[in-house]
Protein backbone atom coordinates (compact mmCIF):
# COMPACT_ATOMS: atom_id res chain seq x y z
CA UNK A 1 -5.14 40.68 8.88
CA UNK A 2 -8.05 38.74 9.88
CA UNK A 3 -11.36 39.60 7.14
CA UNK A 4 -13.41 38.18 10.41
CA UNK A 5 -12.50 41.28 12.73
CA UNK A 6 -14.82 44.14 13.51
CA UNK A 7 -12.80 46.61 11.20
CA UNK A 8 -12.82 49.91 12.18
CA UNK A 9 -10.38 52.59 10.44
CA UNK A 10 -10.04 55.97 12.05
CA UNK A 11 -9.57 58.31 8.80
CA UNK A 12 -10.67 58.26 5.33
CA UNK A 13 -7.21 58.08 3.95
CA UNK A 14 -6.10 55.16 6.56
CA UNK A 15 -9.18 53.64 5.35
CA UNK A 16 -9.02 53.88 1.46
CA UNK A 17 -5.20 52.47 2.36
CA UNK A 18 -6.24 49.55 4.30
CA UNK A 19 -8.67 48.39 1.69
CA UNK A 20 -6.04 48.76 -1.37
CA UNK A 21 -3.56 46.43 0.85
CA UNK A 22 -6.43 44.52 2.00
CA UNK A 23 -7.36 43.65 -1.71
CA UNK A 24 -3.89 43.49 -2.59
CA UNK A 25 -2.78 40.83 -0.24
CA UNK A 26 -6.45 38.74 0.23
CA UNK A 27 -7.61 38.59 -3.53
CA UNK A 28 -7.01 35.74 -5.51
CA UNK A 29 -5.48 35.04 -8.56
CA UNK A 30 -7.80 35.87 -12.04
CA UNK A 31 -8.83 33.20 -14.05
CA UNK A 32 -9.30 33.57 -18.01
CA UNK A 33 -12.94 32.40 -19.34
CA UNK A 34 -12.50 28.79 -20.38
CA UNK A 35 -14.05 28.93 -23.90
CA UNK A 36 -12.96 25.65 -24.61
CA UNK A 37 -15.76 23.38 -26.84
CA UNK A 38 -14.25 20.19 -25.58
CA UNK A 39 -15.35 18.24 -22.10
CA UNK A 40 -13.89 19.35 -18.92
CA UNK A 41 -14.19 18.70 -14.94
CA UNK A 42 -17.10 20.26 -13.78
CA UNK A 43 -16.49 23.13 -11.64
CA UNK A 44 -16.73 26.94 -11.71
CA UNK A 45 -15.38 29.21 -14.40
CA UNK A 46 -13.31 32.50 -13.89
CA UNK A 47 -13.23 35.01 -16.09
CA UNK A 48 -11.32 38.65 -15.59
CA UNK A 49 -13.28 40.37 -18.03
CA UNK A 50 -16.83 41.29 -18.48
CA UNK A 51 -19.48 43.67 -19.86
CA UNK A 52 -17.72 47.07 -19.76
CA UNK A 53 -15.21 45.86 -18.08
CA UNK A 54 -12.89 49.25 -18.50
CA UNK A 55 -15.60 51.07 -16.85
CA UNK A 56 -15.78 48.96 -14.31
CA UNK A 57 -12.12 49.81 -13.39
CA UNK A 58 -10.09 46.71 -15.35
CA UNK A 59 -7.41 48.77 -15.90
CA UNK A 60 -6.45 49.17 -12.02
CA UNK A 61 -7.68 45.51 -11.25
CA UNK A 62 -10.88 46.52 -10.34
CA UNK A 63 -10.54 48.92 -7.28
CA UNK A 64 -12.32 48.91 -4.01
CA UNK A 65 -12.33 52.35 -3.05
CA UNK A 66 -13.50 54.13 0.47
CA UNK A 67 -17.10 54.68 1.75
CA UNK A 68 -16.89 58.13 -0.25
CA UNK A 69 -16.28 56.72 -3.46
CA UNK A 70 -18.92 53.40 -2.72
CA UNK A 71 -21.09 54.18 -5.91
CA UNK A 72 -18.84 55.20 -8.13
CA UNK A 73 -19.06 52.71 -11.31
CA UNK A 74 -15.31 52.18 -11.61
CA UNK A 75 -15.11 51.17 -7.90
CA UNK A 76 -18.93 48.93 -7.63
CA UNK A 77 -17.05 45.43 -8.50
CA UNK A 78 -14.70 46.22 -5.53
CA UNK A 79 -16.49 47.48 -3.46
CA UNK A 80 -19.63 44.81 -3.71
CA UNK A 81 -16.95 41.82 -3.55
CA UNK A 82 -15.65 44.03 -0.23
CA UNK A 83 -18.00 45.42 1.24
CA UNK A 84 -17.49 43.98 4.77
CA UNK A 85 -13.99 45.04 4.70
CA UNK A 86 -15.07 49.32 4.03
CA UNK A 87 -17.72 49.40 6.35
CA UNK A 88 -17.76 47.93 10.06
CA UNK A 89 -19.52 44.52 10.23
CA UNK A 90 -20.02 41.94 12.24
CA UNK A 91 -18.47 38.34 11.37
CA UNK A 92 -20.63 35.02 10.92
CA UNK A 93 -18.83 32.17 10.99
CA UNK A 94 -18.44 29.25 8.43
CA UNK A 95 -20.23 25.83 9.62
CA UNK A 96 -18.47 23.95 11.67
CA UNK A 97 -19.16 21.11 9.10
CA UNK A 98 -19.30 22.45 5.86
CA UNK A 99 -21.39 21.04 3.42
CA UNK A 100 -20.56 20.06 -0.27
CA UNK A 101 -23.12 20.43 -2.95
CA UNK A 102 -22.63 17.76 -5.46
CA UNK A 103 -21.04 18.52 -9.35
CA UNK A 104 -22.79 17.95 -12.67
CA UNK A 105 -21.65 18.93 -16.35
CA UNK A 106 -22.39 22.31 -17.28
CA UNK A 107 -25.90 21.86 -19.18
CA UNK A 108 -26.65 23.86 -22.73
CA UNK A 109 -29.08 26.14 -21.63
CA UNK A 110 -31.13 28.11 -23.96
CA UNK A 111 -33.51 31.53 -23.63
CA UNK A 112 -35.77 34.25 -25.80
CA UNK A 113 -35.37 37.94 -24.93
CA UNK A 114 -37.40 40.19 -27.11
CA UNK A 115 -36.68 38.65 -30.93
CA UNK A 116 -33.61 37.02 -29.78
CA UNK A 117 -32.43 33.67 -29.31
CA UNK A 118 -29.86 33.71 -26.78
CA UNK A 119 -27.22 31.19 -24.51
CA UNK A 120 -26.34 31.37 -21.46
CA UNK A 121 -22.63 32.61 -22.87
CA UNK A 122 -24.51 35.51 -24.23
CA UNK A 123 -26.56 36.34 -20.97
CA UNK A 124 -23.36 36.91 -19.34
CA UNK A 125 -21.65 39.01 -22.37
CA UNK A 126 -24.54 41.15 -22.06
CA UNK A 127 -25.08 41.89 -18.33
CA UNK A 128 -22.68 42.94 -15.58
CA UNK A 129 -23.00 39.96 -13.81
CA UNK A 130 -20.01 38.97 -10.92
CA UNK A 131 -21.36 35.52 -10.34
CA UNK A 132 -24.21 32.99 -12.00
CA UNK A 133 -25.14 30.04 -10.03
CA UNK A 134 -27.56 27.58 -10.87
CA UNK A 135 -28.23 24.42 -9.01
CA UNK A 136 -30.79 21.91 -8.85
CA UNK A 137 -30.89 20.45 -5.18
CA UNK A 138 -27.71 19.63 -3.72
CA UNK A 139 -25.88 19.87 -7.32
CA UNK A 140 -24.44 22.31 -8.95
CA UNK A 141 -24.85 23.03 -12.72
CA UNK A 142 -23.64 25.88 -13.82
CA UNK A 143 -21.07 28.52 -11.80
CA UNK A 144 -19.08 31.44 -13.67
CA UNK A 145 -17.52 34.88 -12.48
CA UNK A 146 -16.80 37.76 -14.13
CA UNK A 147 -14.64 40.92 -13.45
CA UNK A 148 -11.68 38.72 -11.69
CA UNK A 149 -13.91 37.37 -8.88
CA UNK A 150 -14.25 34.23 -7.94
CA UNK A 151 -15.71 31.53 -5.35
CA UNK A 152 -13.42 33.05 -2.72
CA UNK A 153 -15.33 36.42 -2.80
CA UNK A 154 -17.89 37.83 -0.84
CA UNK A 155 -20.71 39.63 -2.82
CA UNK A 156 -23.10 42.42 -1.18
CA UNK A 157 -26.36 40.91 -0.45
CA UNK A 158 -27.84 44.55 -0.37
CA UNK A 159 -32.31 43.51 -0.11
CA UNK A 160 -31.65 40.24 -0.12
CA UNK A 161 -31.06 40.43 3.48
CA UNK A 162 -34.52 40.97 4.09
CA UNK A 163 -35.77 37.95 3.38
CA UNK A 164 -32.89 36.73 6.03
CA UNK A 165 -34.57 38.90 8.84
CA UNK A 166 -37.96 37.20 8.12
CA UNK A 167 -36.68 33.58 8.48
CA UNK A 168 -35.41 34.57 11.46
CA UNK A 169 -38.51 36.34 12.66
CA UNK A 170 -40.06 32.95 11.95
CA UNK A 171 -37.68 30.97 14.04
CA UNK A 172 -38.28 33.53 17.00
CA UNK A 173 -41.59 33.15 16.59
CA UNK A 174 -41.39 29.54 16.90
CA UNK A 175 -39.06 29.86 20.04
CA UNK A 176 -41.77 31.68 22.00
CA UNK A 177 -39.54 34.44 21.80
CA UNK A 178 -41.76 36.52 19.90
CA UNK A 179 -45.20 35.84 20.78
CA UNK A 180 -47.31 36.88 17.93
CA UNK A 181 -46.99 38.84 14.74
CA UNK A 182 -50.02 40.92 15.14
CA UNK A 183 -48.02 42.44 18.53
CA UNK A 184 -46.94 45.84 17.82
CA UNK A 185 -43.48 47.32 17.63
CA UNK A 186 -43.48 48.91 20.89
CA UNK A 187 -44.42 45.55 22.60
CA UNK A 188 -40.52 44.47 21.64
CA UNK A 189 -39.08 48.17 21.15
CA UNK A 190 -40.14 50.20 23.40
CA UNK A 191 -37.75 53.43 22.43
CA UNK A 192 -40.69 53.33 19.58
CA UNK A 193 -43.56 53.82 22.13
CA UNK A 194 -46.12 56.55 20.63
CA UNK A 195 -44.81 56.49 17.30
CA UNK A 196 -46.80 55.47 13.96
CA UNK A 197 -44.22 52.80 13.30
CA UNK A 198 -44.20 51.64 17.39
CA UNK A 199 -47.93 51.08 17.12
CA UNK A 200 -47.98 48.50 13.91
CA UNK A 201 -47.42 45.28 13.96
CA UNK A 202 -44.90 42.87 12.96
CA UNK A 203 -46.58 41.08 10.66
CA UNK A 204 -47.88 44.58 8.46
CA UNK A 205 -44.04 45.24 8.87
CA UNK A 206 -43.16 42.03 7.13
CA UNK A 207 -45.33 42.68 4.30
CA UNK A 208 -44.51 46.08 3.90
CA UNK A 209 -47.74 47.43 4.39
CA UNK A 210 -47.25 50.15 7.27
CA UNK A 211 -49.14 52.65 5.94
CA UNK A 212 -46.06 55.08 7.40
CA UNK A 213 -44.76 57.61 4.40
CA UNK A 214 -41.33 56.44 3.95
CA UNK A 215 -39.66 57.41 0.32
CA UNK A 216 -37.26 55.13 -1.20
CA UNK A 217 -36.62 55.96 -5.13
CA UNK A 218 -32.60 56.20 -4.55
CA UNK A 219 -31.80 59.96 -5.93
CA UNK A 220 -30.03 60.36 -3.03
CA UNK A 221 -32.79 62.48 -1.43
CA UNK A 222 -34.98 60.73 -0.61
CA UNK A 223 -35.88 58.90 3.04
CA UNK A 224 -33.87 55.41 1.94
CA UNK A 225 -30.99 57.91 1.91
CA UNK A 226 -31.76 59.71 4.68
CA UNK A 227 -31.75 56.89 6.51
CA UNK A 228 -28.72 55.58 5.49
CA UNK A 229 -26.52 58.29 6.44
CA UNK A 230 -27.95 58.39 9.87
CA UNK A 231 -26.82 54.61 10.11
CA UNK A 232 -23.49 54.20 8.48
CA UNK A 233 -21.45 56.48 10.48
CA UNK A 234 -19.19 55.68 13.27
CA UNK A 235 -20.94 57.27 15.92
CA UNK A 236 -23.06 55.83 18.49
CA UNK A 237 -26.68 56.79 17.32
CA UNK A 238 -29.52 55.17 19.22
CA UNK A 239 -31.52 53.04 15.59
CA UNK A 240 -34.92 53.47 17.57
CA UNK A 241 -34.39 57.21 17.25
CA UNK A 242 -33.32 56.84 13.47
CA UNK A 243 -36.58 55.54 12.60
CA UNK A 244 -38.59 56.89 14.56
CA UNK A 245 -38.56 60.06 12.60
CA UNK A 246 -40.29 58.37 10.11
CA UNK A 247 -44.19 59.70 11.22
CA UNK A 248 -46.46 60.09 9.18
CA UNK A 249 -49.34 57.42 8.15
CA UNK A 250 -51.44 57.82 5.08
CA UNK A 251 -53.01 54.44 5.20
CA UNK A 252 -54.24 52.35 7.43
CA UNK A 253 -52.06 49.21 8.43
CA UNK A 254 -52.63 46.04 6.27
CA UNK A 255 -54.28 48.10 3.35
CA UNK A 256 -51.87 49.21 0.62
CA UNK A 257 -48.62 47.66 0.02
CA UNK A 258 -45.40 50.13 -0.37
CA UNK A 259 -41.66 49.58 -0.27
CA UNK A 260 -39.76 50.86 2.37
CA UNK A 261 -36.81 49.42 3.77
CA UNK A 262 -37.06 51.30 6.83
CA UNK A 263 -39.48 48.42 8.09
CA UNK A 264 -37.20 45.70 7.67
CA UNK A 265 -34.81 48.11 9.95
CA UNK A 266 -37.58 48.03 12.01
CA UNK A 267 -38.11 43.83 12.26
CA UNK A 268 -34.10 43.75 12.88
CA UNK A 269 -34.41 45.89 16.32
CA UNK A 270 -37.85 43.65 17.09
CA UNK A 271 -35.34 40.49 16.80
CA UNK A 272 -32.56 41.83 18.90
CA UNK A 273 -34.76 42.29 21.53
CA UNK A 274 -36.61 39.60 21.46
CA UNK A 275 -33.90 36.96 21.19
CA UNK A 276 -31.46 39.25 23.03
CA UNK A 277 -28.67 38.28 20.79
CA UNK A 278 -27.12 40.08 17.98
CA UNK A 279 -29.09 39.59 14.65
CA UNK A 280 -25.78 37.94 12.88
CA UNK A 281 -25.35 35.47 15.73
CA UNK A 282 -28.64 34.79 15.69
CA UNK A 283 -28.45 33.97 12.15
CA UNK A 284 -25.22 32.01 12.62
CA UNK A 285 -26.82 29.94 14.92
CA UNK A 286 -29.86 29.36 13.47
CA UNK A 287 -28.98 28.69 10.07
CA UNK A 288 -25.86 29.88 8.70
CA UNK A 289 -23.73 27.03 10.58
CA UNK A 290 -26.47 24.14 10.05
CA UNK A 291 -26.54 24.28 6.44
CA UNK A 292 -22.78 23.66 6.14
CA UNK A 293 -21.45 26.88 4.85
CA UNK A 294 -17.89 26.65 3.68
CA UNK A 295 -16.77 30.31 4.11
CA UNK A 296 -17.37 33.12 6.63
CA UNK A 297 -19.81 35.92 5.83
CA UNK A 298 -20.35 39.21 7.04
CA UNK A 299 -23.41 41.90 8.05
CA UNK A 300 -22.52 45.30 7.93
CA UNK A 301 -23.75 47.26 11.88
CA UNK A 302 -24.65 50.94 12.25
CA UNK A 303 -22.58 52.92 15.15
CA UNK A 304 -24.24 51.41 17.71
CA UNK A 305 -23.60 47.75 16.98
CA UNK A 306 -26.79 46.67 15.53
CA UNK A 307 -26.94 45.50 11.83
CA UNK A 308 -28.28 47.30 9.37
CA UNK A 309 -31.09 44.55 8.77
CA UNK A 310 -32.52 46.21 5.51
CA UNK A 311 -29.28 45.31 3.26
CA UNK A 312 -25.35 44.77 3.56
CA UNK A 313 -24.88 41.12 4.16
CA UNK A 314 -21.94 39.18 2.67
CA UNK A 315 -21.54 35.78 1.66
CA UNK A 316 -19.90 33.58 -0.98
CA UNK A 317 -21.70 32.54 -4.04
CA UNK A 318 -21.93 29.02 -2.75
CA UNK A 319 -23.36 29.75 0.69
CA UNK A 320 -26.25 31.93 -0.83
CA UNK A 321 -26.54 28.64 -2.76
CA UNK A 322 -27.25 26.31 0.04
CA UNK A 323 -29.77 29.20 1.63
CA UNK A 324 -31.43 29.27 -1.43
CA UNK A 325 -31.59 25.33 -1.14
CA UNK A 326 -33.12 25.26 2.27
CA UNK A 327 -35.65 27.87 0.77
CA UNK A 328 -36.38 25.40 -1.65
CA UNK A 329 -36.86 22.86 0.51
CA UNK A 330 -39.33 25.25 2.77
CA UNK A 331 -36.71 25.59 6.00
CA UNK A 332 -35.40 22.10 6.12
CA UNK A 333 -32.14 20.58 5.70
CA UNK A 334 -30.94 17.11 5.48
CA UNK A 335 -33.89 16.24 7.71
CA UNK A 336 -34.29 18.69 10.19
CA UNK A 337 -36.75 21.70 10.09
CA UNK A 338 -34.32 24.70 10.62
CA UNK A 339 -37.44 27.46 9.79
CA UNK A 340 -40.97 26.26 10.29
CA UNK A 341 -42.14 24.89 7.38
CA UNK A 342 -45.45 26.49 8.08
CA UNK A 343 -43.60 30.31 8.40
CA UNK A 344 -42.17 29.48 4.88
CA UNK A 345 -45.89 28.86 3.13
CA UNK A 346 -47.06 31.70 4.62
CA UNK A 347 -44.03 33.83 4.21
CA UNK A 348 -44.24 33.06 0.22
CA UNK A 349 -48.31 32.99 -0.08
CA UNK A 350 -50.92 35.74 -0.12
CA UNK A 351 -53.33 35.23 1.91
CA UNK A 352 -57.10 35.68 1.14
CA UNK A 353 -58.01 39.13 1.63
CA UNK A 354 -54.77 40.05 1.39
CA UNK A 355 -55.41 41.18 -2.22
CA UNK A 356 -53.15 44.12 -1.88
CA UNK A 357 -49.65 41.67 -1.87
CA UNK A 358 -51.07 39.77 -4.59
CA UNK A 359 -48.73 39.62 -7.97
CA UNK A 360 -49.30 42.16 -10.60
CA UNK A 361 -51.19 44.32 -7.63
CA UNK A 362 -48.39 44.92 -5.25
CA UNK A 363 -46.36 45.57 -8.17
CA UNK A 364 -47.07 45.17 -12.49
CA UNK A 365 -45.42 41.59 -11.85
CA UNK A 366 -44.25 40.46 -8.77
CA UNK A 367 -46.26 40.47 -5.60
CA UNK A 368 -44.61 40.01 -1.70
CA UNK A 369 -44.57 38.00 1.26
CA UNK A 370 -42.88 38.18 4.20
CA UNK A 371 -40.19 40.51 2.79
CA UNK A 372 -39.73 38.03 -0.16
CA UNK A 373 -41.05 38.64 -3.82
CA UNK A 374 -43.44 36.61 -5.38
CA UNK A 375 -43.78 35.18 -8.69
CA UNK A 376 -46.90 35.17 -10.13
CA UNK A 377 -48.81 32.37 -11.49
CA UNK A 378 -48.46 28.50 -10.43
CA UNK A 379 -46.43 26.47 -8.76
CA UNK A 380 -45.37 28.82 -5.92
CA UNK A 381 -41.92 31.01 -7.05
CA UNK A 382 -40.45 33.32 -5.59
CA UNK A 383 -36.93 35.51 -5.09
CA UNK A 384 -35.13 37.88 -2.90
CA UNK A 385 -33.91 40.68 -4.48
CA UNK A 386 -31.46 43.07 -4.33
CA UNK A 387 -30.53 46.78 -6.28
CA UNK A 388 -28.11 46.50 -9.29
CA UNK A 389 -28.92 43.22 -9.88
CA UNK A 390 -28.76 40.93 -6.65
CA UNK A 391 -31.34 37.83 -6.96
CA UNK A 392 -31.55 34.39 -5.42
CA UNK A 393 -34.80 32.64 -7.59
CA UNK A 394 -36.04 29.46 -6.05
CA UNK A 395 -38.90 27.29 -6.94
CA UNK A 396 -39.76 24.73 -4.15
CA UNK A 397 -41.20 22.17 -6.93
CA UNK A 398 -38.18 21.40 -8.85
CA UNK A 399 -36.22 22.24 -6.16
CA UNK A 400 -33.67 24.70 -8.59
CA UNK A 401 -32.16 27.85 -7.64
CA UNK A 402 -30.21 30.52 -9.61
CA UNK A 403 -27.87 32.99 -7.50
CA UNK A 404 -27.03 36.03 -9.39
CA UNK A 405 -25.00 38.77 -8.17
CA UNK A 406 -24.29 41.76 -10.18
CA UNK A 407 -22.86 45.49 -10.14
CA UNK A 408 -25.74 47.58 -12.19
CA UNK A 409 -24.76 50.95 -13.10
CA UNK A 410 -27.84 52.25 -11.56
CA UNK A 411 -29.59 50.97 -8.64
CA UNK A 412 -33.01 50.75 -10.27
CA UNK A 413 -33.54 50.30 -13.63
CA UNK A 414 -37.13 50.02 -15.31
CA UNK A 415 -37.21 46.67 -16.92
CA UNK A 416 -33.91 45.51 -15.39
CA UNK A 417 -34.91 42.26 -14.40
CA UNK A 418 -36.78 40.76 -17.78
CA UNK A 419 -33.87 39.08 -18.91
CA UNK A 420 -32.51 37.55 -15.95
CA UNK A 421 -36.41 36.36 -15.33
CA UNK A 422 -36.50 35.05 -19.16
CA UNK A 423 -33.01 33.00 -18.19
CA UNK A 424 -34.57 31.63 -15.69
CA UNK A 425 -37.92 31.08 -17.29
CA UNK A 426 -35.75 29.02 -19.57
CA UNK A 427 -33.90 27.02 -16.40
CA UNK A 428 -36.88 26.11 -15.01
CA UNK A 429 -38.42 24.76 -18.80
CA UNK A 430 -35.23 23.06 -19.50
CA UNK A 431 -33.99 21.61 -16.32
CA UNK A 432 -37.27 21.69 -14.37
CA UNK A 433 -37.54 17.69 -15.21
């Protein structure tokens, strides 16, 4: 069985049996934590255990489950280390030229979290992380996995695909093919003509600030549900139409900053006509072969063939690595200027008079971008996030990243991310050098 194919099961049971065998066959061998105090090669560390782990489904290695079973705790390491493999999903290739990030020893890193002092050890005995990755540049200083996962898997991006669909709204930009971000919708989509959503503009789209009533709390009632069940299904369903029942606007454009992952659904049909190329080619093309990833990824598509741009890509621990790198490095690699440098500033600045995006206004802490979050205070931070604990955290200055994939038993939790922000608070005061 090739994991690249379109996979497209007829029945539930055929498809609950093809992803047991699927797992069976494809998933590589655990590793036990290497606790050991003396020296060793660096490299990453495996572990088959983790927070809960019996919860999490240990005792049947960790199932994957079927699309009816997707949030069920004993089934979320599974499912968001195969997620590509449940749903139908369109393959993007490894690089033809992979490239190697560099190997340093694992460094003693240190933290505070409420009246503790903790390790990094602890951090990961504490939360349900699948895979920690921290890097400074091209090297690699820390990478562990939990649950029986390793370097081989491919963990669910879910929001952190967002910030993927504005890089690439950037490049299009800078290809002519999109001509301006203050077009509307409807210039690009024109299934949204007359609609609230087909008459705003890109760029109020990539900041999230519509104005459009779209609710996204994840009780399973609200629109961000709504809206996902009209797009995972099998069926042909025109996306346009999806969204466009979306309708009503209680503010006006470029005002008031709200959440709504509609929008980046939205940006995703915008770039597939515009470029006239599927959004994960376009991506594979753009930047997912010329940063030199070493394994093949995946974005999940809706019945008609277009990806679900608002989550559901799927990539190795590594590769999220080097995109965090060239975000680091403001769109370039090795030299050459993959995303406009310029697209990058803007896409992780506020811009004056754009007080409503601004950290600890948008939100109590972080503020936003160009569908990326923003960290307040100096130098410039900032991180794509996903729910149940997805992050990539990259600060341009230092050049560091940590990647951080997890399997939260909720998919929002109030004060979920202080202590991954106070690890990395720590990274950057202890590595930042």
């Amino acid at each position: 069985m090739k994991r690249e194919a379109l996979w497209r099961p007829r029945g539930w049971r055929a498809l609950a049996l093809s992803v047991i065998v699927a797992a069976a066959v494809l998933a590589p061998p655990a590793y036990a934590q290497d606790d050991r105090s003396s020296p060793r090669e660096p490299g990453p560390v495996f572990s088959d255990s983790g927070p809960d782990a019996e919860l999490y489904g240990a005792a049947m290695g960790y199932p994957v489950g079927a699309r009816g079973t997707a949030t069920q705790v004993d089934k979320l390491v599974g499912v968001y280390s195969h997620f590509g493999e449940i749903y139908p999903s369109r393959p993007v290739g490894r690089a033809m030229a992979p490239w190697q990030f560099k190997r340093a020893p694992e460094p003693s890193i240190a933290y505070s979290f409420g009246n503790e002092r903790l390790n990094i050890g602890d951090y990961l005995k504490r939360n349900p992380v699948t895979g920690l990755l921290i890097a400074r540049d091209d090297t690699i200083l820390y990478e562990h996995y939990q649950y029986a996962r390793t370097d081989r898997d491919r963990f669910l991006s879910q929001s952190m695909a967002k910030t993927l669909v504005a890089m690439l709204v950037g490049i299009a930009v800078s290809e002519g093919r999109i001509k301006s971000i203050d077009d509307i919708v409807s210039t690009y989509v024109p299934g949204l003509a007359g609609t609230e959503y087909g008459n705003t503009s890109i760029r109020a789209l990539l900041n999230m600030s519509s104005g459009v009533e779209f609710s996204e709390v994840y009780d399973g009632h609200d629109d961000i549900a709504r809206l996902g069940r009209a797009l995972f299904v099998d069926e042909p369903k025109d996306p346009a139409a999806i969204v466009a029942q979306f309708n009503i606007r209680t503010a006006p454009p470029g005002t008031k900053w709200h959440y709504a992952s509609v929008e980046t659904e939205i940006l995703g049909l915008v770039l597939r006509a515009a470029t006239g190329t599927p959004v994960a080619d376009y991506l594979h093309d753009r930047i997912w072969d010329p940063i030199g990833t070493e394994a093949d990824a995946s974005w999940a598509i809706d019945g008609s063939g277009q990806e679900i741009a608002f989550c559901c890509f799927n990539a190795t621990l590594r590769d999220y690595a080097r995109l965090g790198r060239l975000l680091a490095h403001d769109g370039a690699w090795e030299g050459r200027q993959l995303i406009p440098r310029q697209w990058l500033l803007d896409a992780t600045t506020v811009r004056p008079g754009d007080g409503h995006l601004a950290p600890g206004v948008a939100t109590s802490y972080f503020g936003y971008g160009y569908q990326v979050w923003l960290l307040p205070r100096e130098p410039r931070r900032f991180a794509l996030l996903g729910i149940r604990g997805q992050v990539i955290l990259v600060d341009p200055t230092s050049k560091l990243i940590m990647v951080h994939t997890a399997v939260r038993q909720k998919p929002s939790e109030p004060g979920a991310l202080r202590e991954p922000l106070a690890l990395w608070s720590a990274v950057l005061q202890q590595l930042g050098q």
